[in-house]
Protein backbone atom coordinates (compact mmCIF):
# COMPACT_ATOMS: atom_id res chain seq x y z
CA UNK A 1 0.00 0.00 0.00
CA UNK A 2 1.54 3.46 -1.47
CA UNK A 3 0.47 6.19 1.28
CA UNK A 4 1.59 9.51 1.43
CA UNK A 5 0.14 11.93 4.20
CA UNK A 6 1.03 16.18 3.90
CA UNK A 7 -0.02 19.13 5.77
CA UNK A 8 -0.22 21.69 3.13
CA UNK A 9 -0.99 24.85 5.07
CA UNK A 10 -1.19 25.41 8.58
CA UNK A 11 -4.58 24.25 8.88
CA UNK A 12 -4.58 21.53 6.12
CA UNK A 13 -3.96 17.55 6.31
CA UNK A 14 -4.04 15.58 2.93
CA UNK A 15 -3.55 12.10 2.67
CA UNK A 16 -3.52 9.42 -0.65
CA UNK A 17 -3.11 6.16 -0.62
CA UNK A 18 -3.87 3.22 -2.68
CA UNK A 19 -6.80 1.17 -2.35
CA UNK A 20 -8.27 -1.61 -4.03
CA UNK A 21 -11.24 -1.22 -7.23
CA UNK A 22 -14.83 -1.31 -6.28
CA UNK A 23 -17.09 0.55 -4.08
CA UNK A 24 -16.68 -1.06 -0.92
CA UNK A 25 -12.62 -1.10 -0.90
CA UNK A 26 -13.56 3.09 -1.32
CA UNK A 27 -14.91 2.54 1.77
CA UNK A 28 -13.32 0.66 3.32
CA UNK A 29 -9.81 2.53 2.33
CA UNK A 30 -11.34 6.25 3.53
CA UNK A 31 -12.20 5.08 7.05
CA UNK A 32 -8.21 3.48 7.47
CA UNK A 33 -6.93 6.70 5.71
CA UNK A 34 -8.54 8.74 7.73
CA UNK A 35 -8.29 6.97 11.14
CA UNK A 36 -4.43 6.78 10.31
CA UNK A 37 -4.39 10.63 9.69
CA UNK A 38 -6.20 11.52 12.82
CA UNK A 39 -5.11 8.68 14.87
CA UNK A 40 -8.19 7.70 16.11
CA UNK A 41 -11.55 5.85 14.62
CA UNK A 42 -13.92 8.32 12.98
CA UNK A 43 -16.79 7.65 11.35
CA UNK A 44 -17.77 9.39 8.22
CA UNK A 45 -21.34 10.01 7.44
CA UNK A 46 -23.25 12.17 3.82
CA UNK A 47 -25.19 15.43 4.48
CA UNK A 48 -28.38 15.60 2.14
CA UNK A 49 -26.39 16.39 -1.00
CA UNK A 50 -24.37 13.13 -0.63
CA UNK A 51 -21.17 15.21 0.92
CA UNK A 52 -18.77 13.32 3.38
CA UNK A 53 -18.99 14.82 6.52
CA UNK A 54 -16.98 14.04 9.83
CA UNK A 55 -17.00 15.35 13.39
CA UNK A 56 -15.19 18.79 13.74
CA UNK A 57 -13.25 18.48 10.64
CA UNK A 58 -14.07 19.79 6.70
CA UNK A 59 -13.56 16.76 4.46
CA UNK A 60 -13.36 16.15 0.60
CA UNK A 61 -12.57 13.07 -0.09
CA UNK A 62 -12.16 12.03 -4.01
CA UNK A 63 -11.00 8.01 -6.15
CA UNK A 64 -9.77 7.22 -8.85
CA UNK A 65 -8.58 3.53 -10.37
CA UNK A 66 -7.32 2.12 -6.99
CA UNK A 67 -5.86 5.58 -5.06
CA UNK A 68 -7.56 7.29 -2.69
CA UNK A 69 -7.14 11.06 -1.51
CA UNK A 70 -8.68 13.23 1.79
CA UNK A 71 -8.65 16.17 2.28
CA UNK A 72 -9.08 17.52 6.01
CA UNK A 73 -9.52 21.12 7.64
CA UNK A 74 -10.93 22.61 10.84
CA UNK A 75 -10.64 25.75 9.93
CA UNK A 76 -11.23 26.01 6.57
CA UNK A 77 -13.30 24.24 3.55
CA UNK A 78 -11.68 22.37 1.27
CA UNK A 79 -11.92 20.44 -2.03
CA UNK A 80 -9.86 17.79 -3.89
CA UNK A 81 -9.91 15.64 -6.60
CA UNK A 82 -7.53 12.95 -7.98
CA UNK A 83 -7.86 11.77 -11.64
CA UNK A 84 -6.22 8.53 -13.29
CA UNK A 85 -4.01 9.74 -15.98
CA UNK A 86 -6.05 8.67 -19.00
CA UNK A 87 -6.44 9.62 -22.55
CA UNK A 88 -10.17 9.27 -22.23
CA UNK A 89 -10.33 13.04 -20.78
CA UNK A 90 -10.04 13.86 -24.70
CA UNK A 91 -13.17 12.39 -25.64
CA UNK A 92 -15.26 14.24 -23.05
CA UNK A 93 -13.62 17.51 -22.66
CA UNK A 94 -16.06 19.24 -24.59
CA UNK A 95 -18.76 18.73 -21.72
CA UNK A 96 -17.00 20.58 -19.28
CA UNK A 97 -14.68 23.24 -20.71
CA UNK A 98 -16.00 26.78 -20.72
CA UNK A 99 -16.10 28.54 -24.11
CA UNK A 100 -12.99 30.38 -23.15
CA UNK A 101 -10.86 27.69 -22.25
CA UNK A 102 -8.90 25.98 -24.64
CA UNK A 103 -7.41 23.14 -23.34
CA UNK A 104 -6.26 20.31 -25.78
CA UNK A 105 -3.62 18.39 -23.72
CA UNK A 106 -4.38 15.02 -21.95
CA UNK A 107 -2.23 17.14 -18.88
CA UNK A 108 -4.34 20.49 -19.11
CA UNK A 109 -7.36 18.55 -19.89
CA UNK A 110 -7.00 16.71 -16.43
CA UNK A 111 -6.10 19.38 -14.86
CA UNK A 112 -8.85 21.21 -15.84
CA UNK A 113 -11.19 18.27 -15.10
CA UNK A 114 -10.05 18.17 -11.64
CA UNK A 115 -9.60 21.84 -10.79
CA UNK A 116 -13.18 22.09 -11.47
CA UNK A 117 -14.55 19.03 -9.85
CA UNK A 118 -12.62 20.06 -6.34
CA UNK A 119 -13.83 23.87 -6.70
CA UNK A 120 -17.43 21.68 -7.34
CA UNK A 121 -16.52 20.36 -3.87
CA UNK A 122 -15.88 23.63 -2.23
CA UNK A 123 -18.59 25.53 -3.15
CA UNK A 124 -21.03 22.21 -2.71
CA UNK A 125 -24.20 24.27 -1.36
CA UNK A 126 -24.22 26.83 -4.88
CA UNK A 127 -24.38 23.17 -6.96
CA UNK A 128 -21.86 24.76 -10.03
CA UNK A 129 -22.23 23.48 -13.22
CA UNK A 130 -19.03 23.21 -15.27
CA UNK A 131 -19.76 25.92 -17.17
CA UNK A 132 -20.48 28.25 -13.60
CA UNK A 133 -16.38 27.88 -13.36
CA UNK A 134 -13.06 29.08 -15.63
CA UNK A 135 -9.69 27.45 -14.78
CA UNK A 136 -6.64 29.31 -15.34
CA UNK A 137 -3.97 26.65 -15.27
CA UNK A 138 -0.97 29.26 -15.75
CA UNK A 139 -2.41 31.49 -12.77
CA UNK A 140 -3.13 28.45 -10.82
CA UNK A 141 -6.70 29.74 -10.38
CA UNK A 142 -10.57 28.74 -10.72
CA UNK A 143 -13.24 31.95 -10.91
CA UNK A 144 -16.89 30.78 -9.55
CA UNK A 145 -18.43 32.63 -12.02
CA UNK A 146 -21.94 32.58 -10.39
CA UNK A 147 -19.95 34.80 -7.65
CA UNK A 148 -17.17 36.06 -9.26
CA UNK A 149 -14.65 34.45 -6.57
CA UNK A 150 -11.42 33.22 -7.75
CA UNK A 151 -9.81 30.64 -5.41
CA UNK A 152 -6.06 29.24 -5.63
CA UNK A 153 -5.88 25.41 -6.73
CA UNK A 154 -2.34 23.44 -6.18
CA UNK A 155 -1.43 20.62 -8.47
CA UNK A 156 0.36 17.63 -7.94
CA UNK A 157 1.85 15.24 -10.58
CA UNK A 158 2.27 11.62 -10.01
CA UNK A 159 3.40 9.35 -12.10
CA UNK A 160 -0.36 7.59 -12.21
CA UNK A 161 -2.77 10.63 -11.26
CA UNK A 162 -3.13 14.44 -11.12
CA UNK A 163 -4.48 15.90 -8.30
CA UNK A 164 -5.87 19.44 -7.56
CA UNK A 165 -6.48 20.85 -4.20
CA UNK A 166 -8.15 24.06 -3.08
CA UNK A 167 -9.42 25.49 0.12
CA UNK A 168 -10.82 28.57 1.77
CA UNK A 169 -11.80 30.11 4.90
């Protein structure tokens, strides 16, 4: 098992690690993750909206072909998704990039894909549609354009996944 576990600002924890396919080894993999990272067993329950939720902490938790990431805050909310590093992304970008993004690489594309889906994360309660957001991959950056709020993202290769990370107070 591949596990990796950061703090990436003062009040941020990530951890990734790799879990097995299927439904139940997401499970399964998110409550060991996350009792590792906090060092005690917590149990993870979904508000109405089908959001992860955990006793005094702000969770996102994202999968993707057998790794696992969490994302943890008690101070601030936070988003994250992990993508598999996949050609595929070409065939659907066209569902999800604004009009003024033009994004043709598999890497851009991905980024793109997950900037948007963990920005989808942190604003959860204003349901964004991917054409309510713009990514600007050079400025590190994704505007909400339903309220004109532009929040950070940080990226991180791997050799199997990208992953993008965001958070706010």
């Amino acid at each position: 098992m591949e596990r990796s576990i950061n703090n990436l600002a003062k009040d941020v924890i990530l951890g990734v690690q790799t879990i097995g396919l299927g439904r139940q080894e997401e499970r399964k993999g998110a409550n060991e993750l996350l009792s590792k990272i906090l060092e005690k067993e917590v149990k993870i329950t979904h508000d109405e909206n089908g959001k992860p939720v955990i006793q005094d902490y702000n969770i996102s938790i994202s999968h993707s072909k057998g790794y696992l990431a969490i994302l943890l805050s008690k101070a601030l909310r936070v988003g994250i998704d992990i993508e598999y590093w996949s050609e595929r992304i070409q065939k659907i970008a066209k569902r999800f990039l604004h009009k003024d993004e033009n994004y043709t690489t598999t890497e851009d594309l991905l980024i793109t894909w997950c900037a948007k889906e963990a920005v989808y994360k942190l604003f959860s309660e204003e349901h964004l549609g991917y054409q309510d957001m713009k990514v600007d991959i050079e400025r590190q950056e994704v505007t909400n354009l339903k309220n004109n709020i532009s929040v950070k993202i940080n990226i991180t290769f791997h050799k199997d996944y990208i992953m993008v990370t965001t958070w706010l107070p």
